[in-house]
Protein backbone atom coordinates (compact mmCIF):
# COMPACT_ATOMS: atom_id res chain seq x y z
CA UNK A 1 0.00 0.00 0.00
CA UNK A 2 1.48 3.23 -1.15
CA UNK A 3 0.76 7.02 0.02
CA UNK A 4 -1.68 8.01 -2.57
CA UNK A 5 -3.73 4.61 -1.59
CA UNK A 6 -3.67 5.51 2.58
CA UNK A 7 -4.54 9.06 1.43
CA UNK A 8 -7.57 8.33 -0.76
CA UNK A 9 -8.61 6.07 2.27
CA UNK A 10 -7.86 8.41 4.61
CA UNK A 11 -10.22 11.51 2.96
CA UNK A 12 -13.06 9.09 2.37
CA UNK A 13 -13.34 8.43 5.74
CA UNK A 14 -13.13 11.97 6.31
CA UNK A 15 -15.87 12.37 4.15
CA UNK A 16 -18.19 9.51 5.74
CA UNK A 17 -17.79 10.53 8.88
CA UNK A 18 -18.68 14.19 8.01
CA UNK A 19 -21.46 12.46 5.93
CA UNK A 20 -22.67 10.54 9.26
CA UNK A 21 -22.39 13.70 11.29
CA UNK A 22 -24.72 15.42 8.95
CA UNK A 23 -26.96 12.89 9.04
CA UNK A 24 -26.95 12.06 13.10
CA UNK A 25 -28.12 15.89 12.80
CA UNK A 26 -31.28 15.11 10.92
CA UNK A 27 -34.34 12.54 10.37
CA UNK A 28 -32.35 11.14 8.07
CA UNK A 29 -34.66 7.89 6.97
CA UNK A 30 -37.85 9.70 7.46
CA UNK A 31 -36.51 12.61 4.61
CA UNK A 32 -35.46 9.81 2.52
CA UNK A 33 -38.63 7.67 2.80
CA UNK A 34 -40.47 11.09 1.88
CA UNK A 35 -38.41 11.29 -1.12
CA UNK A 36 -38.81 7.98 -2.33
CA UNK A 37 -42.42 8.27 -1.77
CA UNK A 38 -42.59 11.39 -3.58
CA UNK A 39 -40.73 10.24 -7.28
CA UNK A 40 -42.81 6.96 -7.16
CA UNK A 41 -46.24 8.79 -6.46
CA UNK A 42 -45.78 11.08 -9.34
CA UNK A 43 -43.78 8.52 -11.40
CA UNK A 44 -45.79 5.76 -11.12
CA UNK A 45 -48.96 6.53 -12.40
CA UNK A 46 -47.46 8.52 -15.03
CA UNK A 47 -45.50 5.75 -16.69
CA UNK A 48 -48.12 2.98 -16.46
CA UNK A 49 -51.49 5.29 -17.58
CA UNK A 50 -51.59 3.64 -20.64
CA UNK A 51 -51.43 -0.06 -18.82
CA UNK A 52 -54.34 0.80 -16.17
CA UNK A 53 -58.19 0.55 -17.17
CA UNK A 54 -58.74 4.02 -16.30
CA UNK A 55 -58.94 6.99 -18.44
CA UNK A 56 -55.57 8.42 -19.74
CA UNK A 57 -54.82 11.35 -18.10
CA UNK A 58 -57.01 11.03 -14.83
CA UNK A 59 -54.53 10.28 -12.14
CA UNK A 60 -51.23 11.98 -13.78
CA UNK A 61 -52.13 15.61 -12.46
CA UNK A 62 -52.92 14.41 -9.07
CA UNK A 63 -50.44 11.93 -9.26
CA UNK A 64 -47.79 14.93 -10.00
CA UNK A 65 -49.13 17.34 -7.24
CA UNK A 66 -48.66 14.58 -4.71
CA UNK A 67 -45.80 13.44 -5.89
CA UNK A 68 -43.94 17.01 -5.64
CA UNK A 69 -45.60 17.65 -2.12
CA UNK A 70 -43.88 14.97 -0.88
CA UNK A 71 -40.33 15.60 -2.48
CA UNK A 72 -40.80 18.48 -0.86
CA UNK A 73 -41.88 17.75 2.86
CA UNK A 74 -38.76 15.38 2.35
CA UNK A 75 -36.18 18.17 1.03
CA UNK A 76 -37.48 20.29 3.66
CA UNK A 77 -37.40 17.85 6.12
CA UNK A 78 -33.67 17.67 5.65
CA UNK A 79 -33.12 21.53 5.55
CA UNK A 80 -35.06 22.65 8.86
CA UNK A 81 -34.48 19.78 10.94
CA UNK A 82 -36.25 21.57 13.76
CA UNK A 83 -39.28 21.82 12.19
CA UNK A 84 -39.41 18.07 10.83
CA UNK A 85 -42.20 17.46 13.10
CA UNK A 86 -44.60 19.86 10.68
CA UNK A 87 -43.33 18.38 8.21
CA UNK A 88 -43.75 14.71 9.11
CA UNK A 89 -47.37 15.53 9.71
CA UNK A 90 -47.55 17.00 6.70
CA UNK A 91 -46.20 14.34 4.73
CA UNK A 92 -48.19 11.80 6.19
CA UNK A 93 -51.42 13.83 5.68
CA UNK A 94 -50.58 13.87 1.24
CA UNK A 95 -49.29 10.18 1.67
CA UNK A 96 -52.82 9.54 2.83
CA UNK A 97 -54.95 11.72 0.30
CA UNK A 98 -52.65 10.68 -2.17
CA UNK A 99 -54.33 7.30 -2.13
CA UNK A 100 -57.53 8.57 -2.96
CA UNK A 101 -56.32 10.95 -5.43
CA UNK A 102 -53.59 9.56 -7.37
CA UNK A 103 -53.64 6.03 -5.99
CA UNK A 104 -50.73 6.79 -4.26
CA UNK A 105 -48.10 5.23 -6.86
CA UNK A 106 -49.95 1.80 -6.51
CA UNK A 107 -49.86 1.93 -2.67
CA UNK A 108 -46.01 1.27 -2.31
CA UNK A 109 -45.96 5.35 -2.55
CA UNK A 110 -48.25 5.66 -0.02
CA UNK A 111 -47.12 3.40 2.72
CA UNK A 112 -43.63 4.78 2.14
CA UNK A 113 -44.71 8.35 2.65
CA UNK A 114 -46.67 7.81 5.85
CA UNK A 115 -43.50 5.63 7.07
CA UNK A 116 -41.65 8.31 6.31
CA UNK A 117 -43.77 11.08 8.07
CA UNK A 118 -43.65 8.55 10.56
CA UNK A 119 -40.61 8.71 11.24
CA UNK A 120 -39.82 12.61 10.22
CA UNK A 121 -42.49 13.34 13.17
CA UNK A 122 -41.59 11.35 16.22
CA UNK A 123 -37.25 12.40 15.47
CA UNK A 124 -35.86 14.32 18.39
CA UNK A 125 -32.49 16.11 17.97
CA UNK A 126 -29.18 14.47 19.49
CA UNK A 127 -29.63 17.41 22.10
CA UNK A 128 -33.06 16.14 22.80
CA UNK A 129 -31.60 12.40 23.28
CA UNK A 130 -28.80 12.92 25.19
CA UNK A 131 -30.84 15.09 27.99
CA UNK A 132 -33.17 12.19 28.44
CA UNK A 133 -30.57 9.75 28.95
CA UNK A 134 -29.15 12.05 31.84
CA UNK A 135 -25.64 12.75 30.53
């Protein structure tokens, strides 16, 4: 093992652990869930309309506007950390209507997004946690 192989290794675990520091900072899964849940509600529906019995065109708007609500509960999610329990809410509250209005990218988009808002609402902060464990 030469220098320029220890100093690659050495920078990405620089960057990982800055990576996991950002991340211990925020509700991580619960943004990412939101995400997910987000391109596969607007996604789904869109590439499949002309596979489903229903009328062309029906569920794509909806599909769309629920989709991009919940990309952005989950981007938001990740930028105001301290506000992720809104945000959870919300994203569980479109996950839900999304089923009714867009079939909620055949389901999967739907349980993912209230998982997600699951998850994005009950987070506490690693001040939060490390009060409660009396440190």
């Amino acid at each position: 093992m030469d220098d320029a192989d220890r100093g690659r290794r050495t920078t990405a675990r620089k960057r990982w652990a800055t990576f996991d520091d950002w991340r211990r900072q925020r509700p991580f899964w619960g943004g990412t869930l939101l995400l997910v849940a987000g391109l596969l509600t607007a996604y789904l529906p869109a590439a499949y309309d002309e596979f489903v019995l229903f009328a062309a065109g029906s569920f794509t708007g909806p599909a769309l506007l629920f989709g991009g609500s919940l990309v952005v509960c989950g981007l938001l999610v990740f930028a105001v950390p301290s506000l992720s329990s809104v945000f959870g809410g919300l994203g569980i509250l479109v996950a839900t209507v999304s089923l009714f209005g867009a079939l909620g990218g055949f389901v999967v988009g739907s349980v993912l997004g209230g998982l997600g808002g699951i998850l994005a609402f009950a987070w506490t902060g690693p001040d939060a946690d490390a009060a409660g464990d009396g440190r």
